[in-house]
N, C-alpha and C. Protein backbone atom coordinates (compact mmCIF):
# COMPACT_ATOMS: atom_id res chain seq x y z
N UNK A 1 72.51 81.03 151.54
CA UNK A 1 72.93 81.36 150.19
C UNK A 1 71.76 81.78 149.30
N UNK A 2 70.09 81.08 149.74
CA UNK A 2 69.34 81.83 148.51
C UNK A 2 68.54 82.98 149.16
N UNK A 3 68.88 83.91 150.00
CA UNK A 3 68.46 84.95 151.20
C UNK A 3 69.42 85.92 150.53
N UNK A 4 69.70 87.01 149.74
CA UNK A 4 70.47 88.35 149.65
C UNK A 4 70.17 89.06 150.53
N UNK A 5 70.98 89.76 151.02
CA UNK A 5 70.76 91.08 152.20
C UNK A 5 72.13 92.00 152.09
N UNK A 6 72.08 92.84 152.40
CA UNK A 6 73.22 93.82 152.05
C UNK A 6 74.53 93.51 152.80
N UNK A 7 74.60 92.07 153.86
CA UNK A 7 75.65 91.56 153.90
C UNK A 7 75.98 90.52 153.49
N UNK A 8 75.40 90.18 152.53
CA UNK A 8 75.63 88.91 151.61
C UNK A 8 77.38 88.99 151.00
N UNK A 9 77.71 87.66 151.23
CA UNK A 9 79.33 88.11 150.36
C UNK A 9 79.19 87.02 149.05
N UNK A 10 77.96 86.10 148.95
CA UNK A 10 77.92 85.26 147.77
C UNK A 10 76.47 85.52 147.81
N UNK A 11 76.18 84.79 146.48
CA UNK A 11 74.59 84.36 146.23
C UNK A 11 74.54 83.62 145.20
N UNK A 12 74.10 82.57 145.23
CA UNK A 12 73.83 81.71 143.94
C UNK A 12 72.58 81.27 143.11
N UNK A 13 72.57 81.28 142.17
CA UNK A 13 72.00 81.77 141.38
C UNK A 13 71.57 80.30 140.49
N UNK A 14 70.47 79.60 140.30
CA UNK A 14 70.32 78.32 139.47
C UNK A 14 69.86 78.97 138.24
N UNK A 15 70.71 78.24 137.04
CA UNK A 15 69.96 79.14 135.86
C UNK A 15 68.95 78.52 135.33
N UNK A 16 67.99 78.61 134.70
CA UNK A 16 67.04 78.10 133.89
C UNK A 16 67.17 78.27 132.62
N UNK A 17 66.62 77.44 131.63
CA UNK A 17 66.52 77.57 130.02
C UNK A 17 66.21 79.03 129.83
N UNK A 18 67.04 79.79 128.93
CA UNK A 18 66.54 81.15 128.56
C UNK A 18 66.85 82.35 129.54
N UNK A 19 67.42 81.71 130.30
CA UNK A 19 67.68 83.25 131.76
C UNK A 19 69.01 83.62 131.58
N UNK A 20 68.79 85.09 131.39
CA UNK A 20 69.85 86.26 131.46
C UNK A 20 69.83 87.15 132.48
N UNK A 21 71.39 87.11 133.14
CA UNK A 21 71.40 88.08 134.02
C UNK A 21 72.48 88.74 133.37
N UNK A 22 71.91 90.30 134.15
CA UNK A 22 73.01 91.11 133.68
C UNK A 22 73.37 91.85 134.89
N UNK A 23 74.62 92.00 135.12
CA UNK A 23 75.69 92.59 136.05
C UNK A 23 76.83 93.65 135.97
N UNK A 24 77.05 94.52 136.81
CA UNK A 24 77.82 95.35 136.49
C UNK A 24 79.54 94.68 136.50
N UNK A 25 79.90 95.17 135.44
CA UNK A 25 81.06 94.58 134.60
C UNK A 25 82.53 94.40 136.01
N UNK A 26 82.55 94.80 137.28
CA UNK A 26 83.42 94.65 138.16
C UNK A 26 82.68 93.69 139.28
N UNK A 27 81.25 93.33 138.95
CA UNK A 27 81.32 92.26 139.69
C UNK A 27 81.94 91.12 139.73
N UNK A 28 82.66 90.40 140.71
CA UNK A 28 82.85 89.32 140.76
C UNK A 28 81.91 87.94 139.99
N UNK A 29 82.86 87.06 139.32
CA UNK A 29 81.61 86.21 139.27
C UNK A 29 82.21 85.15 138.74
N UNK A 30 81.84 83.51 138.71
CA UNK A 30 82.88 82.29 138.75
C UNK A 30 81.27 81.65 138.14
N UNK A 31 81.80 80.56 137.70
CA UNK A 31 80.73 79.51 137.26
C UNK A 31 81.50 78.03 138.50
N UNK A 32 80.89 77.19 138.77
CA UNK A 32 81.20 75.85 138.76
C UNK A 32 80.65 74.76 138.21
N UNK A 33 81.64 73.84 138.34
CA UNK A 33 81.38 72.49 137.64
C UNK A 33 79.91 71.92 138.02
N UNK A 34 79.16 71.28 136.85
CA UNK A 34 78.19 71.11 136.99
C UNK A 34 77.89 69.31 136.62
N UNK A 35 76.31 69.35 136.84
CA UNK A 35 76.33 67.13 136.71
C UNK A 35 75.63 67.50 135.11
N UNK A 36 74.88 68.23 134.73
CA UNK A 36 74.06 68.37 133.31
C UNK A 36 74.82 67.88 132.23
N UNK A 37 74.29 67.30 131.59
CA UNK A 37 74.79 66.33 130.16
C UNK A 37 75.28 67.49 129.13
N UNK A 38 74.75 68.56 129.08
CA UNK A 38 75.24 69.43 127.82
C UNK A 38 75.42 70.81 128.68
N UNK A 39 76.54 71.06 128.02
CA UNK A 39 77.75 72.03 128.18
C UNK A 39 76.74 73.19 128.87
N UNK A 40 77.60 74.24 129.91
CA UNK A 40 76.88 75.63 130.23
C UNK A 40 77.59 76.63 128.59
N UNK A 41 76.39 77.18 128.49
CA UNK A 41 76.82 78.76 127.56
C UNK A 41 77.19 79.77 127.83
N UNK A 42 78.22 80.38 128.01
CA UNK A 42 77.88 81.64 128.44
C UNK A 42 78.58 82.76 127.73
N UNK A 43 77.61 83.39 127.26
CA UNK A 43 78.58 84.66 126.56
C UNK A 43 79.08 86.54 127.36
N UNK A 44 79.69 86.91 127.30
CA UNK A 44 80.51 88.02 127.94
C UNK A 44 80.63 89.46 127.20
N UNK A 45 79.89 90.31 127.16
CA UNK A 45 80.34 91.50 126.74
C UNK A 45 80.49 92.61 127.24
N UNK A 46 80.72 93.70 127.06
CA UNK A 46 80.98 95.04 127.60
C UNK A 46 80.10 96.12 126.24
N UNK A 47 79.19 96.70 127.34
CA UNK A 47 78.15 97.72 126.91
C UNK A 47 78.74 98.96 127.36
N UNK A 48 78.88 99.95 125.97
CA UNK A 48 79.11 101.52 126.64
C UNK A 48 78.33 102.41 126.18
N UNK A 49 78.31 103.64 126.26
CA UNK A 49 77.39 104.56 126.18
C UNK A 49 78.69 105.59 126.11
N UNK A 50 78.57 106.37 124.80
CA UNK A 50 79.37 107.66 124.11
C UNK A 50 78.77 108.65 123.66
N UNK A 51 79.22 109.98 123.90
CA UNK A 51 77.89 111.44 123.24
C UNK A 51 77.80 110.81 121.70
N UNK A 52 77.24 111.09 120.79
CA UNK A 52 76.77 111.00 119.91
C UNK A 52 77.79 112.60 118.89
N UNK A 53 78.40 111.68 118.27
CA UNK A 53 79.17 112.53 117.74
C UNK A 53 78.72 114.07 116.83
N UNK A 54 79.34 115.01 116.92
CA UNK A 54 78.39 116.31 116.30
C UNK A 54 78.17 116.49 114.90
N UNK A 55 77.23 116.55 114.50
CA UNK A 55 76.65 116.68 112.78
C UNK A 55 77.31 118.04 112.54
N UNK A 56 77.98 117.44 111.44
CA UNK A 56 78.29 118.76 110.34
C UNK A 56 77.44 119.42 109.24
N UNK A 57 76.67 118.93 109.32
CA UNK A 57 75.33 119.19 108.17
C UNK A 57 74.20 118.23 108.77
N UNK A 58 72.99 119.30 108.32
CA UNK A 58 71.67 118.62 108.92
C UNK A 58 71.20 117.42 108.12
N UNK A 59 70.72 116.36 109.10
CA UNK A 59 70.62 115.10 108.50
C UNK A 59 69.56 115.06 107.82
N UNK A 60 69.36 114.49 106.84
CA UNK A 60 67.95 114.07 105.19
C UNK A 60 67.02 114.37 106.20
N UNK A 61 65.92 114.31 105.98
CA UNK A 61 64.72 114.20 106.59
C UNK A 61 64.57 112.99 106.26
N UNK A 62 63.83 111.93 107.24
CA UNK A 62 63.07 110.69 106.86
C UNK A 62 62.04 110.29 105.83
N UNK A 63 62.04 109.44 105.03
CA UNK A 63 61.48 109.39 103.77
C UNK A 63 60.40 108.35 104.17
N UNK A 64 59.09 109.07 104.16
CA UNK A 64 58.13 108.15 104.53
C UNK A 64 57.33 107.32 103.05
N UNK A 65 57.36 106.22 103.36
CA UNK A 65 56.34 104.80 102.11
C UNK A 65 55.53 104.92 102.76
């Protein structure tokens, strides 16, 4: 289980204080029950990427201080 190889069908993963992984959003993925006194965190989002919509007029110039 801590060996990945391209026939891996699990891998587990111990988290540490401060560690973020990030994964593509159709991976599989489960937490289990743990012995630690205070709760796991975990937060979940979805990142996208869209063209940048087209300017109808040219934008200010940047105002340099």
């Amino acid at each position: 289980m801590n060996m990945a190889t391209p026939a891996s069908k699990a891998i587990n993963f111990t988290p540490k204080p401060g560690m973020m992984i990030f994964t593509n959003s159709w991976l599989m993925h489960s937490f289990t029950r743990h012995a630690a006194d205070k709760p796991i965190k975990f937060v979940h989002f979805n990142l996208t990427v869209i063209p940048a919509p087209q300017q109808s007029c040219p934008a200010p110039a940047a105002e340099v201080i």
